[in-house]
N, C-alpha and C. Protein backbone atom coordinates (compact mmCIF):
# COMPACT_ATOMS: atom_id res chain seq x y z
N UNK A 1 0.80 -1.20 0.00
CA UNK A 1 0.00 0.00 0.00
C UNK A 1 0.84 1.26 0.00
N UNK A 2 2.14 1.33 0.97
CA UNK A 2 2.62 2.25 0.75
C UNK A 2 3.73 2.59 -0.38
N UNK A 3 4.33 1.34 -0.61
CA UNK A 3 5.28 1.75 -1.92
C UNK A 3 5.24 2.73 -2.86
N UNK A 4 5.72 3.46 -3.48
CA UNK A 4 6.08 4.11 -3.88
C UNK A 4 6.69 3.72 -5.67
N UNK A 5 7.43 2.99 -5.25
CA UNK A 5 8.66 2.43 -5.93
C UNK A 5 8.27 1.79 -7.23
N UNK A 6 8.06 2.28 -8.74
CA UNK A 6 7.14 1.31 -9.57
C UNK A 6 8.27 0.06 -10.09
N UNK A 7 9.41 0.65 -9.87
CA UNK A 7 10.55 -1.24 -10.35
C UNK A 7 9.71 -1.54 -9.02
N UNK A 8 9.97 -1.36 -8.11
CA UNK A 8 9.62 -2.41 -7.08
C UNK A 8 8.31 -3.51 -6.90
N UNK A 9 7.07 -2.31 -7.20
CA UNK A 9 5.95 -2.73 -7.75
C UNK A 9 5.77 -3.83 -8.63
N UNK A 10 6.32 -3.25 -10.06
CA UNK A 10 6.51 -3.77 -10.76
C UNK A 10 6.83 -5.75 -10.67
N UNK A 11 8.38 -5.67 -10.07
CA UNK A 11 8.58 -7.22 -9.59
C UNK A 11 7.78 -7.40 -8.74
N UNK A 12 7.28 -6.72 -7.99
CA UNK A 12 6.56 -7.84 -6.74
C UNK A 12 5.28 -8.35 -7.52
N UNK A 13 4.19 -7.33 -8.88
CA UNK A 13 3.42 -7.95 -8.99
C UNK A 13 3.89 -9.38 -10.32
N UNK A 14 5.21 -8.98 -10.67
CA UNK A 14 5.31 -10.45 -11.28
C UNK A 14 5.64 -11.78 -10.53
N UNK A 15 6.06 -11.00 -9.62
CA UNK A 15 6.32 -12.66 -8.48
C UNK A 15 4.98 -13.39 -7.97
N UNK A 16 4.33 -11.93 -7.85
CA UNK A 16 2.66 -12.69 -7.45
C UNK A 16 2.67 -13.70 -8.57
N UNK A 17 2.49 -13.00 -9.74
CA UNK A 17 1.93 -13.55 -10.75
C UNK A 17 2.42 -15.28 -10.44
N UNK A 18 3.84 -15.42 -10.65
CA UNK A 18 4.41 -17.10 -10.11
C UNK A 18 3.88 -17.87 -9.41
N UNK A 19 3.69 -17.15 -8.42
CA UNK A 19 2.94 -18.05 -6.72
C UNK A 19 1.39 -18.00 -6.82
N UNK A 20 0.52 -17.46 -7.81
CA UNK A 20 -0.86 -17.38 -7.75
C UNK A 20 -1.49 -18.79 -8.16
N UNK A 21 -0.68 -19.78 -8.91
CA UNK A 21 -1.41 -21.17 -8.71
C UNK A 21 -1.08 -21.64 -7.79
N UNK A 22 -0.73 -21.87 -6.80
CA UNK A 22 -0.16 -22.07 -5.34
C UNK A 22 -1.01 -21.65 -4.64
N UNK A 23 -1.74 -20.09 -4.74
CA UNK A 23 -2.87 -19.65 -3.45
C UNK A 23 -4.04 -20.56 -3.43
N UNK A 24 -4.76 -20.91 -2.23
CA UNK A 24 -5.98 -21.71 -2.69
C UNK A 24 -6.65 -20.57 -2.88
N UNK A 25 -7.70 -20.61 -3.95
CA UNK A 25 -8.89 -19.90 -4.56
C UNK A 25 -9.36 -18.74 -3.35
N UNK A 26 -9.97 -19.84 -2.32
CA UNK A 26 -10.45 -19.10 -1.30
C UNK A 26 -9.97 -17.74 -0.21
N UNK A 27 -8.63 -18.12 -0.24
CA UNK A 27 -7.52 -16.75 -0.13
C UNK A 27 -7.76 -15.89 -0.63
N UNK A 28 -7.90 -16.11 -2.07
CA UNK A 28 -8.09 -15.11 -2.97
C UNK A 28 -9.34 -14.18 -2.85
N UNK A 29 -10.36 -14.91 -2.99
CA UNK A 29 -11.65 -14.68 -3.25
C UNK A 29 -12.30 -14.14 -1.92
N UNK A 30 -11.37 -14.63 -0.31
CA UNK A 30 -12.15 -14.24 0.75
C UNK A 30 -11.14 -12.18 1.04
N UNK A 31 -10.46 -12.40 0.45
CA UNK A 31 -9.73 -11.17 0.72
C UNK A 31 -10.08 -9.90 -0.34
N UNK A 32 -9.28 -9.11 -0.02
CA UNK A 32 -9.55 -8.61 -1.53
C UNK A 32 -8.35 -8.37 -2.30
N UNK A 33 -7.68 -8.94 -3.04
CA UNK A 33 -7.03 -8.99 -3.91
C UNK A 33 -7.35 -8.59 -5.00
N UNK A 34 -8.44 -9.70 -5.40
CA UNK A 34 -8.39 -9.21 -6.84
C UNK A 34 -9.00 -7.68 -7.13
N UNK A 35 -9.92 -6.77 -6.26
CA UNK A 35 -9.67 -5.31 -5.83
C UNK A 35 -8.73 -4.94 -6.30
N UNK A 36 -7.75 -5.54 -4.99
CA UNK A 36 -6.48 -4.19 -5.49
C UNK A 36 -5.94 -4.59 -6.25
N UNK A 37 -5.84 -5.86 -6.98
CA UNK A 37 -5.34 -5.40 -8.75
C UNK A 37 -5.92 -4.48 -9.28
N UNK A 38 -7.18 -4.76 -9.62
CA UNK A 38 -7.98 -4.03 -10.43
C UNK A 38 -8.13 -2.61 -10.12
N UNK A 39 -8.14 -2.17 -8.74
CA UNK A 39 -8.24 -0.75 -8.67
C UNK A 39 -6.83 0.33 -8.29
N UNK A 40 -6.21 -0.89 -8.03
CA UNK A 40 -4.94 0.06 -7.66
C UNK A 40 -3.76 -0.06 -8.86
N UNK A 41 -3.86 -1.45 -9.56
CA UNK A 41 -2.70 -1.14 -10.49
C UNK A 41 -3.14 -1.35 -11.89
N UNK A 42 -4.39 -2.29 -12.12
CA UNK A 42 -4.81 -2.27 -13.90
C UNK A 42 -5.14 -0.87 -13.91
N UNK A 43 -5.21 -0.13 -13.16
CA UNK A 43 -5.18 1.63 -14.15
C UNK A 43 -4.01 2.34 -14.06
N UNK A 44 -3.03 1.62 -14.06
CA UNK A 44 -1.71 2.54 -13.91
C UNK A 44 -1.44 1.25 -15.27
N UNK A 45 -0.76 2.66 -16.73
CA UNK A 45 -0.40 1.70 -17.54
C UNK A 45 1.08 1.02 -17.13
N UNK A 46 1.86 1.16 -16.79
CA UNK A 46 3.37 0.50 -16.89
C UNK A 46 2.64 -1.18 -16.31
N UNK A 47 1.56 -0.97 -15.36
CA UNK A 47 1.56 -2.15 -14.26
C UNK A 47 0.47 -3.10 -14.80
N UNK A 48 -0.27 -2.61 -15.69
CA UNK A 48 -1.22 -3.25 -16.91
C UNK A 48 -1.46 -4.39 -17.35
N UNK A 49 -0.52 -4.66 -17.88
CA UNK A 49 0.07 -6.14 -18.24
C UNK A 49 -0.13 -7.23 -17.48
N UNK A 50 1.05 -7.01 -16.45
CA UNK A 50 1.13 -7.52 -15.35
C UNK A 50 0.25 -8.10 -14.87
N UNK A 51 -1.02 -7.15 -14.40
CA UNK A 51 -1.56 -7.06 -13.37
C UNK A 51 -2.91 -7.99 -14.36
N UNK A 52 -3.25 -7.81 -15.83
CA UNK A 52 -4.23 -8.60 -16.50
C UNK A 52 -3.63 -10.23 -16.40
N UNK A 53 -2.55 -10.43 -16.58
CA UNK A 53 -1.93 -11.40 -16.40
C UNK A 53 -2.32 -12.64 -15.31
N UNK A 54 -1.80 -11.52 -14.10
CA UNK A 54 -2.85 -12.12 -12.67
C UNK A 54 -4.37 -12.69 -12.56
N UNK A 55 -4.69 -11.82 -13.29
CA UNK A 55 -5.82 -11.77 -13.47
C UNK A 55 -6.37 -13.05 -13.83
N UNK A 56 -5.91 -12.76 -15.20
CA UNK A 56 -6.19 -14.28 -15.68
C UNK A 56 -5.55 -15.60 -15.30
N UNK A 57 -4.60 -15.72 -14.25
CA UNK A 57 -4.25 -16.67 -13.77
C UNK A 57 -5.20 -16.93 -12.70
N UNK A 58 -6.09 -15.89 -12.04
CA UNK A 58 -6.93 -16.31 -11.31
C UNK A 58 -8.20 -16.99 -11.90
């Protein structure tokens, strides 16, 4: 939440991306994640990609 940093951003949301068949569903779905993809980084273009990526791995 607080970062700043978009390299940083950046890798952390591709590492998600790695470990997201690993989360059980319900992690996912009881938290809000898929939120803050969608509202905090699919509207920032650099993080776009990425973050549809996730997406669709969910």
């Amino acid at each position: 939440d607080k970062s700043r940093h978009p390299p940083l951003l950046l890798v952390t949301l591709e590492t998600l991306l790695r470990f997201l068949s690993w989360i059980p569903l319900g992690y996912i779905f009881e938290t809000n994640m898929v939120n803050t993809l969608i509202e905090t980084f699919f509207t920032v273009p650099m993080f776009r990609n990425v973050t549809l990526r996730c997406l669709t791995e969910i």
